[in-house]
PDB file of N, CA and C in Angstrom:
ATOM      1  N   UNK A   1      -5.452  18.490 -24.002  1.00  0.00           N
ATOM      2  CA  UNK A   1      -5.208  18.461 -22.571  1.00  0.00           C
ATOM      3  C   UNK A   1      -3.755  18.788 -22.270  1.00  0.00           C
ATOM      4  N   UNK A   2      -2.936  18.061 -22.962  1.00  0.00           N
ATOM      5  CA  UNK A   2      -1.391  18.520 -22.701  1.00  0.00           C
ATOM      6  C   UNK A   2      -0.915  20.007 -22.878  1.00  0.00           C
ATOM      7  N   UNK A   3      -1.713  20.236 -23.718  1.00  0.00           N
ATOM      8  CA  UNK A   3      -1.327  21.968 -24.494  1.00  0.00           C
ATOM      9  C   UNK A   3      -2.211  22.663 -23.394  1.00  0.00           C
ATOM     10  N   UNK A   4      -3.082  22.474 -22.939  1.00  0.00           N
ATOM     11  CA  UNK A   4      -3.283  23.258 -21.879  1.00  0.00           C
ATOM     12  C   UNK A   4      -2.656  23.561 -20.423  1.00  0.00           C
ATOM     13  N   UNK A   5      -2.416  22.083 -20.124  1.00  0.00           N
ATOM     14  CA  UNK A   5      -1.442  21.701 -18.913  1.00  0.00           C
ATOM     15  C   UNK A   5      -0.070  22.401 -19.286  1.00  0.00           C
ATOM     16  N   UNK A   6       0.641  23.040 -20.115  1.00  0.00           N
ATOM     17  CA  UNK A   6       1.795  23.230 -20.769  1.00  0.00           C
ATOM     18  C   UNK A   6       1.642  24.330 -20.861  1.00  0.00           C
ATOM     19  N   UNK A   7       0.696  25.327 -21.455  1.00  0.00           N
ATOM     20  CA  UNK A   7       0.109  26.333 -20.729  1.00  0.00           C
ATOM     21  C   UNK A   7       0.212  27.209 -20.001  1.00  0.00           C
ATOM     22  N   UNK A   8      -0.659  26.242 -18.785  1.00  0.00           N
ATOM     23  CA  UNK A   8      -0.716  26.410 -17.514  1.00  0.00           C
ATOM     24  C   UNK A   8       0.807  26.427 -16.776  1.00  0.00           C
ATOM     25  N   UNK A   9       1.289  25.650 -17.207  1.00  0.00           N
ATOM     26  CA  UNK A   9       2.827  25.669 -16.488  1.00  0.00           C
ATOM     27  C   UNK A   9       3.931  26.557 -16.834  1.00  0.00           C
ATOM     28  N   UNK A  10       3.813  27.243 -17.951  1.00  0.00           N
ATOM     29  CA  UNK A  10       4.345  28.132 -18.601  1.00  0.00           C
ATOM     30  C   UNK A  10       3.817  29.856 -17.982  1.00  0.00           C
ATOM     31  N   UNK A  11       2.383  29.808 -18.402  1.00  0.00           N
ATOM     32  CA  UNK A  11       2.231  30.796 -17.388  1.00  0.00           C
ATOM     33  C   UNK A  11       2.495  31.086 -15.883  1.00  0.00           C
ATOM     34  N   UNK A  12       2.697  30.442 -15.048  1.00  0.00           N
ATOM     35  CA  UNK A  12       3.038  29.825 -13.831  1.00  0.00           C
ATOM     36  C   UNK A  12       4.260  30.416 -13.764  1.00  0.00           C
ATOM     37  N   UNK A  13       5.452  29.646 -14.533  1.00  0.00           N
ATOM     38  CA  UNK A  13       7.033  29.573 -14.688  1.00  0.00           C
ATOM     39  C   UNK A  13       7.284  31.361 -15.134  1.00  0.00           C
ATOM     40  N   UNK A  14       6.533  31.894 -15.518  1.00  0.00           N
ATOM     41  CA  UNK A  14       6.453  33.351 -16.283  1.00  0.00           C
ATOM     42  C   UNK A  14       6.550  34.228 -15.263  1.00  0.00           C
ATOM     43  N   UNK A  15       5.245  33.709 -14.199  1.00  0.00           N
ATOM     44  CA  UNK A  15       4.689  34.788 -13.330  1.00  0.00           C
ATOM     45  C   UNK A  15       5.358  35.002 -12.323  1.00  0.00           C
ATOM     46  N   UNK A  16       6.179  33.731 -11.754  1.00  0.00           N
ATOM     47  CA  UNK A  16       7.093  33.615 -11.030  1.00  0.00           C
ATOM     48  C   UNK A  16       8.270  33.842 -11.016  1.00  0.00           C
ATOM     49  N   UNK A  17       9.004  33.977 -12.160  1.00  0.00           N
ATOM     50  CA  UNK A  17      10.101  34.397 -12.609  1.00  0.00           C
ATOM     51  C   UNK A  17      10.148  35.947 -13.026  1.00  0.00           C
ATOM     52  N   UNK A  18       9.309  36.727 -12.987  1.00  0.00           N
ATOM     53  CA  UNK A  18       8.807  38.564 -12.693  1.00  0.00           C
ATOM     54  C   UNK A  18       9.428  38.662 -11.374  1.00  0.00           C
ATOM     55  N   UNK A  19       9.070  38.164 -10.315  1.00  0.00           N
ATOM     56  CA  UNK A  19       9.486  38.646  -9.194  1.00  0.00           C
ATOM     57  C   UNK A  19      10.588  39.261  -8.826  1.00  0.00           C
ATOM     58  N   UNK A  20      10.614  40.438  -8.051  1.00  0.00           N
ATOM     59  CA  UNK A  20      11.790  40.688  -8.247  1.00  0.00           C
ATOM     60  C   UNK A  20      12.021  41.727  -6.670  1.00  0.00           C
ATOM     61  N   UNK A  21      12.697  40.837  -5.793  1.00  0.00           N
ATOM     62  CA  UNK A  21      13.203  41.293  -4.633  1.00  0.00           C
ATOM     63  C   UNK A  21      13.555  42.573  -4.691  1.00  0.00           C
ATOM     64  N   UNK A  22      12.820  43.609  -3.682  1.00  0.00           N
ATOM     65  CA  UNK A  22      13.837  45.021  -3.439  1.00  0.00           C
ATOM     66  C   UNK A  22      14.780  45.057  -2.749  1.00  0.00           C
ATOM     67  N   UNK A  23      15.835  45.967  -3.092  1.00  0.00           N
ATOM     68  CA  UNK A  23      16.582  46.179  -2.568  1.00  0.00           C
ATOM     69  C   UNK A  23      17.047  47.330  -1.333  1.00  0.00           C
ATOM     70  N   UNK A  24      16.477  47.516  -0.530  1.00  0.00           N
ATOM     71  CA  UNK A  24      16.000  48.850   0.252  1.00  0.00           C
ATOM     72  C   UNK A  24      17.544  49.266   0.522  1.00  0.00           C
ATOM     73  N   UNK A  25      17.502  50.964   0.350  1.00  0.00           N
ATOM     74  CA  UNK A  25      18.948  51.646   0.876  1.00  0.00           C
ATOM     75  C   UNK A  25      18.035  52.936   1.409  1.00  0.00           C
ATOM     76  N   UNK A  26      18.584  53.335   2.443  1.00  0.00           N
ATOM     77  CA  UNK A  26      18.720  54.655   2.988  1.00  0.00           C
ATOM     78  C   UNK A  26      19.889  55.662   2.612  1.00  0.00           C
ATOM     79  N   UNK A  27      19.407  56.705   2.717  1.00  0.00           N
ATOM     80  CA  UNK A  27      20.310  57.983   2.365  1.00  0.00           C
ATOM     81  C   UNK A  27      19.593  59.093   3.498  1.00  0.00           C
ATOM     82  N   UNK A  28      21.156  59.889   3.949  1.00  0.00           N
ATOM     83  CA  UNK A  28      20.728  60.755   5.160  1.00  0.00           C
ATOM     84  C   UNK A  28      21.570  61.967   5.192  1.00  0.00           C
ATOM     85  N   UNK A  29      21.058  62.935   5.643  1.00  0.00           N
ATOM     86  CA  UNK A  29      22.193  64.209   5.417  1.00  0.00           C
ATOM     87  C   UNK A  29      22.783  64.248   6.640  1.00  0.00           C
ATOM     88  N   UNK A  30      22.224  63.310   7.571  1.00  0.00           N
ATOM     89  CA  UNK A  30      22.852  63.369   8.831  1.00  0.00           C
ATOM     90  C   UNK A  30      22.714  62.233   9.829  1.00  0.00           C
ATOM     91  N   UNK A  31      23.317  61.533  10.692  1.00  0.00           N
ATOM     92  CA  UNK A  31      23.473  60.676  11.453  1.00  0.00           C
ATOM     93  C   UNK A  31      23.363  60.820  12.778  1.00  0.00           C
ATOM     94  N   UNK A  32      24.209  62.421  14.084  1.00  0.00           N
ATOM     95  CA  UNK A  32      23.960  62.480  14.743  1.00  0.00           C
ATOM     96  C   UNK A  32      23.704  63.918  14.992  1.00  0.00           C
ATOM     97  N   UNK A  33      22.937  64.532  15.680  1.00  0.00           N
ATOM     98  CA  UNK A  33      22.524  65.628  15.675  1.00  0.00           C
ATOM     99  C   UNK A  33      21.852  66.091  17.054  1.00  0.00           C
ATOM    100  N   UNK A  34      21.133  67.340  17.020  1.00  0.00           N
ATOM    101  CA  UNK A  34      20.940  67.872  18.609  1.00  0.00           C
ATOM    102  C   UNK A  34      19.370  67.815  18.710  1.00  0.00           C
ATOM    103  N   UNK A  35      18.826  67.557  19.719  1.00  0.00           N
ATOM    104  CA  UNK A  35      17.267  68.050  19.561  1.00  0.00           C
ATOM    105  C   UNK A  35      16.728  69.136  18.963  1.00  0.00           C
ATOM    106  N   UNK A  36      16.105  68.964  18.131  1.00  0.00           N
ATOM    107  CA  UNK A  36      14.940  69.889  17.159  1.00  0.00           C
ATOM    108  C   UNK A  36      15.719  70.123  15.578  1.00  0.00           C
ATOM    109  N   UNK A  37      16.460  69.396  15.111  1.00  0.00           N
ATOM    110  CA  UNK A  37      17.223  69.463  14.152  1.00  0.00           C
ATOM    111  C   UNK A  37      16.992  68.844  13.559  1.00  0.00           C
ATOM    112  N   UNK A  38      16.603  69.140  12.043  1.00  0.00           N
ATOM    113  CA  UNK A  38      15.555  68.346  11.221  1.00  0.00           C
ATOM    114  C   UNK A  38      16.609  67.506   9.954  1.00  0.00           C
ATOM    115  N   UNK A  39      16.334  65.953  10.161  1.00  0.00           N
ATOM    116  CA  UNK A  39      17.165  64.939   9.652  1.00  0.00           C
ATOM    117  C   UNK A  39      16.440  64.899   8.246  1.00  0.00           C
ATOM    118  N   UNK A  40      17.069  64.383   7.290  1.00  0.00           N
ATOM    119  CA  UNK A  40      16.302  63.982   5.966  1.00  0.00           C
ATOM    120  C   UNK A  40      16.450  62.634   5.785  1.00  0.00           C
ATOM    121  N   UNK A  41      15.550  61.714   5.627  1.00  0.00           N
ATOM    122  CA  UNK A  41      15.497  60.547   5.095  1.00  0.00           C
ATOM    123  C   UNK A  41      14.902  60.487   3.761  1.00  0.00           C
ATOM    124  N   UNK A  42      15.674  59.405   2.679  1.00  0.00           N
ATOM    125  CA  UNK A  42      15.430  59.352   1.616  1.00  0.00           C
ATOM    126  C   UNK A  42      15.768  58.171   0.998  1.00  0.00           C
ATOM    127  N   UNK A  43      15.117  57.643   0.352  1.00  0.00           N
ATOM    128  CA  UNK A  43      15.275  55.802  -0.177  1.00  0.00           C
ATOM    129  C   UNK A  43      15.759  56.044  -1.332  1.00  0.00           C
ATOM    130  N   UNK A  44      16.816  55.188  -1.580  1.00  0.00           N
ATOM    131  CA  UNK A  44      17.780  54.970  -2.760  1.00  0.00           C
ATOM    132  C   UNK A  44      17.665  53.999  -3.239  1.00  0.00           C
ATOM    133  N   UNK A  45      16.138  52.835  -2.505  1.00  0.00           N
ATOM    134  CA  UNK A  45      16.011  51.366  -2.643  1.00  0.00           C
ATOM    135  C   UNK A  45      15.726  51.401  -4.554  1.00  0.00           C
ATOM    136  N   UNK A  46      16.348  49.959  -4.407  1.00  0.00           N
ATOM    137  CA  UNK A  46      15.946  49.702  -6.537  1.00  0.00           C
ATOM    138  C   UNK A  46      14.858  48.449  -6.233  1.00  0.00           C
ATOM    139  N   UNK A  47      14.287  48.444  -7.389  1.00  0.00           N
ATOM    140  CA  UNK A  47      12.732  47.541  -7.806  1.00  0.00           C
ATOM    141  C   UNK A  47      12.291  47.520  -6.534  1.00  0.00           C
ATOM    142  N   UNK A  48      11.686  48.662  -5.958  1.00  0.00           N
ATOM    143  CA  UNK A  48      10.550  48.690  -5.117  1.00  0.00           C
ATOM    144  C   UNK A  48      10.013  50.185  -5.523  1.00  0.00           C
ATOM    145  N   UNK A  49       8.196  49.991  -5.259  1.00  0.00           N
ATOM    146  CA  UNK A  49       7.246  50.641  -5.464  1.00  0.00           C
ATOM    147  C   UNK A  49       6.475  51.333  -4.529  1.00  0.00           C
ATOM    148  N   UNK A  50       6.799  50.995  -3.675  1.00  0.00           N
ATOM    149  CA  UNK A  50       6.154  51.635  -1.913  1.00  0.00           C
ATOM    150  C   UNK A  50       7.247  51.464  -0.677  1.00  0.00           C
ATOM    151  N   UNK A  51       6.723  52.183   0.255  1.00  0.00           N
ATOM    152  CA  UNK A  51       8.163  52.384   1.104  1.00  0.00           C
ATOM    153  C   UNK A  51       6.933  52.740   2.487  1.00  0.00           C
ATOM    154  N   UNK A  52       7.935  52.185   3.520  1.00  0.00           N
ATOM    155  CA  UNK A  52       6.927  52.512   4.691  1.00  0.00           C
ATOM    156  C   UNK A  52       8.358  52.687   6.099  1.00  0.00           C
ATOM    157  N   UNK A  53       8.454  53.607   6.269  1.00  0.00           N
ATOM    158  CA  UNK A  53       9.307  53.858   7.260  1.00  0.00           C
ATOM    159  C   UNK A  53       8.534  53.875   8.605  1.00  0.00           C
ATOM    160  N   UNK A  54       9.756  53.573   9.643  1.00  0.00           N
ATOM    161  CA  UNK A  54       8.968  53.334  10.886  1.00  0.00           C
ATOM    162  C   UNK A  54      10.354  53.957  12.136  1.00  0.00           C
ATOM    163  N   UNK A  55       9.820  54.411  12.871  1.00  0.00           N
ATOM    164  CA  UNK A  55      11.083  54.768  14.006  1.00  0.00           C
ATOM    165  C   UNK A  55      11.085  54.171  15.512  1.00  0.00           C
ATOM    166  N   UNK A  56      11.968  53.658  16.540  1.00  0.00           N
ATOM    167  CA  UNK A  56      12.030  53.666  17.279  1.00  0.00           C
ATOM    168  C   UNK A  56      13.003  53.804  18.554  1.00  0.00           C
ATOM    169  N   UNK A  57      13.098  54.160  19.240  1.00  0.00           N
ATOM    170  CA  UNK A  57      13.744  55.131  19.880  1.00  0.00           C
ATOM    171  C   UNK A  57      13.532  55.015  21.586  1.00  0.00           C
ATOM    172  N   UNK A  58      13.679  55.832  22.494  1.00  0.00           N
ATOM    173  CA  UNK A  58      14.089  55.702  23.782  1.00  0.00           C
ATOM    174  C   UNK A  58      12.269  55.590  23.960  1.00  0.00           C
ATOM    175  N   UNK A  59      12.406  55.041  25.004  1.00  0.00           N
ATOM    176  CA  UNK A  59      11.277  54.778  25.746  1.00  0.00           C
ATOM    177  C   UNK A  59      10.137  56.505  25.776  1.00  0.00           C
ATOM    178  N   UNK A  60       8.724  56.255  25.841  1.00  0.00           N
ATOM    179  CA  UNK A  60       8.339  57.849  25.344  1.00  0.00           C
ATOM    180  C   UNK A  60       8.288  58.324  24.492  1.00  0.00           C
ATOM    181  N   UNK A  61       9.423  58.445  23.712  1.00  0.00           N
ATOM    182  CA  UNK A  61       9.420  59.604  22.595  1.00  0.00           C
ATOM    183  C   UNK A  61       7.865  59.517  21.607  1.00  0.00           C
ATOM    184  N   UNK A  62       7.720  60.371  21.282  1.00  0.00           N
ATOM    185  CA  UNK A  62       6.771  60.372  20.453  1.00  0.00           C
ATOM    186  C   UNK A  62       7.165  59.953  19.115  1.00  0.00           C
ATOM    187  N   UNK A  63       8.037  60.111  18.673  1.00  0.00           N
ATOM    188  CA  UNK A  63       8.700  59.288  17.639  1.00  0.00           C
ATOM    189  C   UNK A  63       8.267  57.726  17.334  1.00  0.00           C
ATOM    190  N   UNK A  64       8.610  57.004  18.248  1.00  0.00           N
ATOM    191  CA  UNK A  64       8.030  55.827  18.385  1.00  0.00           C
ATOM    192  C   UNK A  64       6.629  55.510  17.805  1.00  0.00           C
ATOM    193  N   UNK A  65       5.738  56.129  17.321  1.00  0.00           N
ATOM    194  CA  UNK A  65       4.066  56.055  17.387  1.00  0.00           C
ATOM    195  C   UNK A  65       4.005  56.460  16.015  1.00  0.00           C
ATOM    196  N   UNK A  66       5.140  56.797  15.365  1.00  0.00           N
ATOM    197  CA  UNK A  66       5.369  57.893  14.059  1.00  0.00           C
ATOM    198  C   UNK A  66       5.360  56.625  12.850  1.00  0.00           C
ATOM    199  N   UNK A  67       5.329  56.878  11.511  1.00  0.00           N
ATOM    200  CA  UNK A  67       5.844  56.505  10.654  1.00  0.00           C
ATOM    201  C   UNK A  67       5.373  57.367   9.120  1.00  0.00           C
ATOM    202  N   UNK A  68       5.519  57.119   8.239  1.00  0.00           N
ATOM    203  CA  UNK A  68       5.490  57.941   6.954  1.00  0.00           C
ATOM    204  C   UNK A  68       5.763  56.735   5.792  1.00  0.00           C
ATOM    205  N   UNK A  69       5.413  57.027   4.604  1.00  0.00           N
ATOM    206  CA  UNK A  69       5.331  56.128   3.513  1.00  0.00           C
ATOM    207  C   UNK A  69       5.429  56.781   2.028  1.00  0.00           C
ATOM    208  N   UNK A  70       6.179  57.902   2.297  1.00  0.00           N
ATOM    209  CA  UNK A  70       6.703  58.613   1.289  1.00  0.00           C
ATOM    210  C   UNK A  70       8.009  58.051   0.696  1.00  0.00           C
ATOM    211  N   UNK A  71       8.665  58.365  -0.627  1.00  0.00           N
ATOM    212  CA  UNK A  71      10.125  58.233  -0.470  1.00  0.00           C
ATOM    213  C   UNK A  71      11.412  59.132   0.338  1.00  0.00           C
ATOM    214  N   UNK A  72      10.616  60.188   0.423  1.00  0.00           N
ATOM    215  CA  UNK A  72      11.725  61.341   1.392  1.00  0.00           C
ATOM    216  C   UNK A  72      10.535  61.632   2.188  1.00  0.00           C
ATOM    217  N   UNK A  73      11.475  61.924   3.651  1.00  0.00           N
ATOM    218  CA  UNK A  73      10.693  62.760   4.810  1.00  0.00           C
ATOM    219  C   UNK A  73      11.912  63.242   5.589  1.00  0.00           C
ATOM    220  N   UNK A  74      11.539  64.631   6.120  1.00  0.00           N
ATOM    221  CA  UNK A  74      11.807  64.860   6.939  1.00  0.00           C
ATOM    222  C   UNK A  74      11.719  65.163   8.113  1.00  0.00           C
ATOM    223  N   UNK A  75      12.491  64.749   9.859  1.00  0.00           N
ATOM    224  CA  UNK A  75      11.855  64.487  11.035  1.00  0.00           C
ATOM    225  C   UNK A  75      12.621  66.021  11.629  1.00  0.00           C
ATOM    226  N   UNK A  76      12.453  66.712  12.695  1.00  0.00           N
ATOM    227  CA  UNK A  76      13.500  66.965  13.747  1.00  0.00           C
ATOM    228  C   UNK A  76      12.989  66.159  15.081  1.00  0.00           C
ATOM    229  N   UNK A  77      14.084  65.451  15.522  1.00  0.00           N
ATOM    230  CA  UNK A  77      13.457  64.593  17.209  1.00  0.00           C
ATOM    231  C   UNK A  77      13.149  65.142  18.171  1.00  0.00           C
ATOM    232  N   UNK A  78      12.303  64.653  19.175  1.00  0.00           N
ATOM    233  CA  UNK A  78      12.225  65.625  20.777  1.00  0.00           C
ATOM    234  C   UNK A  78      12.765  64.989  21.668  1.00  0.00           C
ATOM    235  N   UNK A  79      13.051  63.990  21.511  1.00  0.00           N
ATOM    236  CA  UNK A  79      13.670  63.702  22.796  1.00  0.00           C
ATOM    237  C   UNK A  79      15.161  62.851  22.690  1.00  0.00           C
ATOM    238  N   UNK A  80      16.393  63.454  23.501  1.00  0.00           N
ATOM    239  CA  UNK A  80      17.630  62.940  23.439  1.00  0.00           C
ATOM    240  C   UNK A  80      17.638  61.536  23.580  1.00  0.00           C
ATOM    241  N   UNK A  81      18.684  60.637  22.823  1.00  0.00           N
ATOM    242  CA  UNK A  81      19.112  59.214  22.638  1.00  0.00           C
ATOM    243  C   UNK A  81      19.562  58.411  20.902  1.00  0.00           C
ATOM    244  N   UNK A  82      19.313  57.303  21.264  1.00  0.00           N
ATOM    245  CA  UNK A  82      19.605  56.790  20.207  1.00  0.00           C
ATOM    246  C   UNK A  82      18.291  55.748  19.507  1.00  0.00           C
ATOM    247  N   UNK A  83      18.222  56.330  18.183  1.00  0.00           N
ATOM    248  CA  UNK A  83      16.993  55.966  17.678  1.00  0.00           C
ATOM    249  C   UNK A  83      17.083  54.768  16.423  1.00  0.00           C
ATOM    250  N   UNK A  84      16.705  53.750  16.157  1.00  0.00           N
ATOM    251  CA  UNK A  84      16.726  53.127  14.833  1.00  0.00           C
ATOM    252  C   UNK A  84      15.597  53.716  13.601  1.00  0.00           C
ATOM    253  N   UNK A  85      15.964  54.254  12.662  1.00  0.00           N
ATOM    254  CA  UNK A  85      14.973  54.297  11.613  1.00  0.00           C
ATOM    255  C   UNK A  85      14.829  53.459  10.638  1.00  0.00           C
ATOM    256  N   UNK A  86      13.650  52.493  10.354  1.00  0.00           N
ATOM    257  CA  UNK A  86      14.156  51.139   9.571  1.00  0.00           C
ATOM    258  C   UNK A  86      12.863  51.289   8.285  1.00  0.00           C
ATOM    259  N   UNK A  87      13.384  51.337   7.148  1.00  0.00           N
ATOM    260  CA  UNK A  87      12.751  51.310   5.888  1.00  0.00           C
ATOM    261  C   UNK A  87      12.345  49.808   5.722  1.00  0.00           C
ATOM    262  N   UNK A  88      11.072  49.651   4.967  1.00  0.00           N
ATOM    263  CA  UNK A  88      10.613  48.704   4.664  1.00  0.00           C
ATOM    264  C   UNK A  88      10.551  48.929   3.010  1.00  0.00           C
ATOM    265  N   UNK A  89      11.000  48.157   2.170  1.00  0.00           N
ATOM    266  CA  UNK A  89      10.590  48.946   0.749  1.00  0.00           C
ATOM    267  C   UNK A  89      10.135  47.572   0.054  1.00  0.00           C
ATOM    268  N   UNK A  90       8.581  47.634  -1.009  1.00  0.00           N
ATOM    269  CA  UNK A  90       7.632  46.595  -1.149  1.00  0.00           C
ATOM    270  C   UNK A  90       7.805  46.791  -3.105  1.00  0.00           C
ATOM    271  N   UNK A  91       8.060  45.611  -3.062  1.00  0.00           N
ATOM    272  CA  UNK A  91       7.806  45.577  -5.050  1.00  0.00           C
ATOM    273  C   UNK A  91       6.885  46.542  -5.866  1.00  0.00           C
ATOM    274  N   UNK A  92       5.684  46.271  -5.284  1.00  0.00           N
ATOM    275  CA  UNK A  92       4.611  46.543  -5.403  1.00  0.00           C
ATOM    276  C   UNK A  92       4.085  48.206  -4.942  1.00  0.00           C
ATOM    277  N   UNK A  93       2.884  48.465  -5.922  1.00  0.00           N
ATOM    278  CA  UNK A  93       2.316  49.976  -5.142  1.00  0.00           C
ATOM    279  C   UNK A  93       1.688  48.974  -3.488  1.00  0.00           C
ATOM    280  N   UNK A  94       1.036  49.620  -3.029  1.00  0.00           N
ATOM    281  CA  UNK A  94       0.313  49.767  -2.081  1.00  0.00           C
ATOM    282  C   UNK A  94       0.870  48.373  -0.932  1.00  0.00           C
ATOM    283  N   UNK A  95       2.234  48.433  -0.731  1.00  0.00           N
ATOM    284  CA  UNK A  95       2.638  48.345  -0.203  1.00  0.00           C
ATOM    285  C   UNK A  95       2.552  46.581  -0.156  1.00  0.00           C
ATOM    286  N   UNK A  96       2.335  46.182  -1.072  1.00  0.00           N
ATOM    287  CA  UNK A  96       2.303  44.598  -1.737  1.00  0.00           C
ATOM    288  C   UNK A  96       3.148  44.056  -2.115  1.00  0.00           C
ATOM    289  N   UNK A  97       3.493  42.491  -2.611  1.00  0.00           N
ATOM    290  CA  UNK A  97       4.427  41.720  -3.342  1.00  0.00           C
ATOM    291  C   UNK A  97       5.661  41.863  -2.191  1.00  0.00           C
ATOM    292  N   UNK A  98       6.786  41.359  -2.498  1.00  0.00           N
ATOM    293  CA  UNK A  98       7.847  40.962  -1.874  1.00  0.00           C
ATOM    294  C   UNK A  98       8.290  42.541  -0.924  1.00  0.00           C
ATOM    295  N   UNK A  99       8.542  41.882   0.345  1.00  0.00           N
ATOM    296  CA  UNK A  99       9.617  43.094   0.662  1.00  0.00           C
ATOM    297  C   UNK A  99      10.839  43.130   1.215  1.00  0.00           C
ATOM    298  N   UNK A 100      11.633  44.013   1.815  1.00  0.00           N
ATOM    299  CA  UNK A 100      12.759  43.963   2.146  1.00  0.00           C
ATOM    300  C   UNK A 100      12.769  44.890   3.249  1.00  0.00           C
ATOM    301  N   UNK A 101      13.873  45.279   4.393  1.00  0.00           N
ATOM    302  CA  UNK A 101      14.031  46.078   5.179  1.00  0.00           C
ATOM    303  C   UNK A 101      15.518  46.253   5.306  1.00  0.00           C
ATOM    304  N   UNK A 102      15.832  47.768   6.068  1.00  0.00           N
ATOM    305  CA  UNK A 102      17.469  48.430   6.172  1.00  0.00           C
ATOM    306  C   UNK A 102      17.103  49.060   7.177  1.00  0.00           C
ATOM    307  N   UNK A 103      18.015  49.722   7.721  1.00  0.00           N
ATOM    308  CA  UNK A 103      17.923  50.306   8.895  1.00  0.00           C
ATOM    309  C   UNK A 103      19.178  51.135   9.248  1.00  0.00           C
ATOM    310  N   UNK A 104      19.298  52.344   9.572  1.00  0.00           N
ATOM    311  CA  UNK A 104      20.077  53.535   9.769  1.00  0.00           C
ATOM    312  C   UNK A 104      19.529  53.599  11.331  1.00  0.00           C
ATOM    313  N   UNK A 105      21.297  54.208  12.172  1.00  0.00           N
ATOM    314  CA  UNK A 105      20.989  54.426  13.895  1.00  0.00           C
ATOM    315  C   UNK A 105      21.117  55.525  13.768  1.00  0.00           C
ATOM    316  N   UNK A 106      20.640  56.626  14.684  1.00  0.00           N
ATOM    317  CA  UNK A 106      20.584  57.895  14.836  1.00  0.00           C
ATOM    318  C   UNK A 106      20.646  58.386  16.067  1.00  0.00           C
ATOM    319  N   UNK A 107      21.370  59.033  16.087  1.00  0.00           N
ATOM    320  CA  UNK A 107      22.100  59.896  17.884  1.00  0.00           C
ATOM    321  C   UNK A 107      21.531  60.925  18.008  1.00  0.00           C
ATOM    322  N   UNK A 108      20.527  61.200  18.461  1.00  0.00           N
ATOM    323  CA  UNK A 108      20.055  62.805  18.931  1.00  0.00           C
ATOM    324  C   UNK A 108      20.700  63.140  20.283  1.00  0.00           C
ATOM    325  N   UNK A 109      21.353  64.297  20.426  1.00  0.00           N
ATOM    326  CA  UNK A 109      22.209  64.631  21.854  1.00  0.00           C
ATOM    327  C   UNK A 109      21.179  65.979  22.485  1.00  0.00           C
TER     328      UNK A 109
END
């Protein structure tokens, strides 16, 4: 009974101690730019396995409704302002286990 309970707690102490927080970073070839000018986003995040980007932006834009779950994408915007693009990046494939978020502002003129 003890050697099992001991075990059990060991495997436990194992499975839990794997975990391992991402660290999400963005990388961009550009920050502010003009309408229809195509930005690159690209994750530099460490120990993460899935990535889910999301945008939001001035009231309207179609941007807003957008997101992608690649490690690189690239956007050009339609409509002038200032936009947040915020990475989510997940331990795990399919977008599972621990995650983290970052976030880059973006000026379309």
């Amino acid at each position: 009974m003890r050697i099992a309970l001991l075990a059990s707690f060991l495997l436990l102490l194992f499975a839990t101690s794997c975990k391992k927080t991402p660290e999400p970073c963005i990388e961009t070839d550009q920050t502010a730019v003009g309408v229809g000018t195509e930005i690159t986003f690209t994750s530099c995040s460490e120990k993460s396995l899935s990535y889910i980007w999301e945008i939001s932006g001035p009231e309207g834009a179609p941007e807003n409704e957008m997101g992608w779950s690649d490690i690189q994408f690239s956007h050009a915007f339609t409509v002038p302002g200032t936009y947040t693009v915020t990475l989510t990046a997940y331990e795990d494939f399919s977008f599972l286990g621990e995650s983290a978020s970052t976030e880059v502002t973006i000026v379309i003129g």
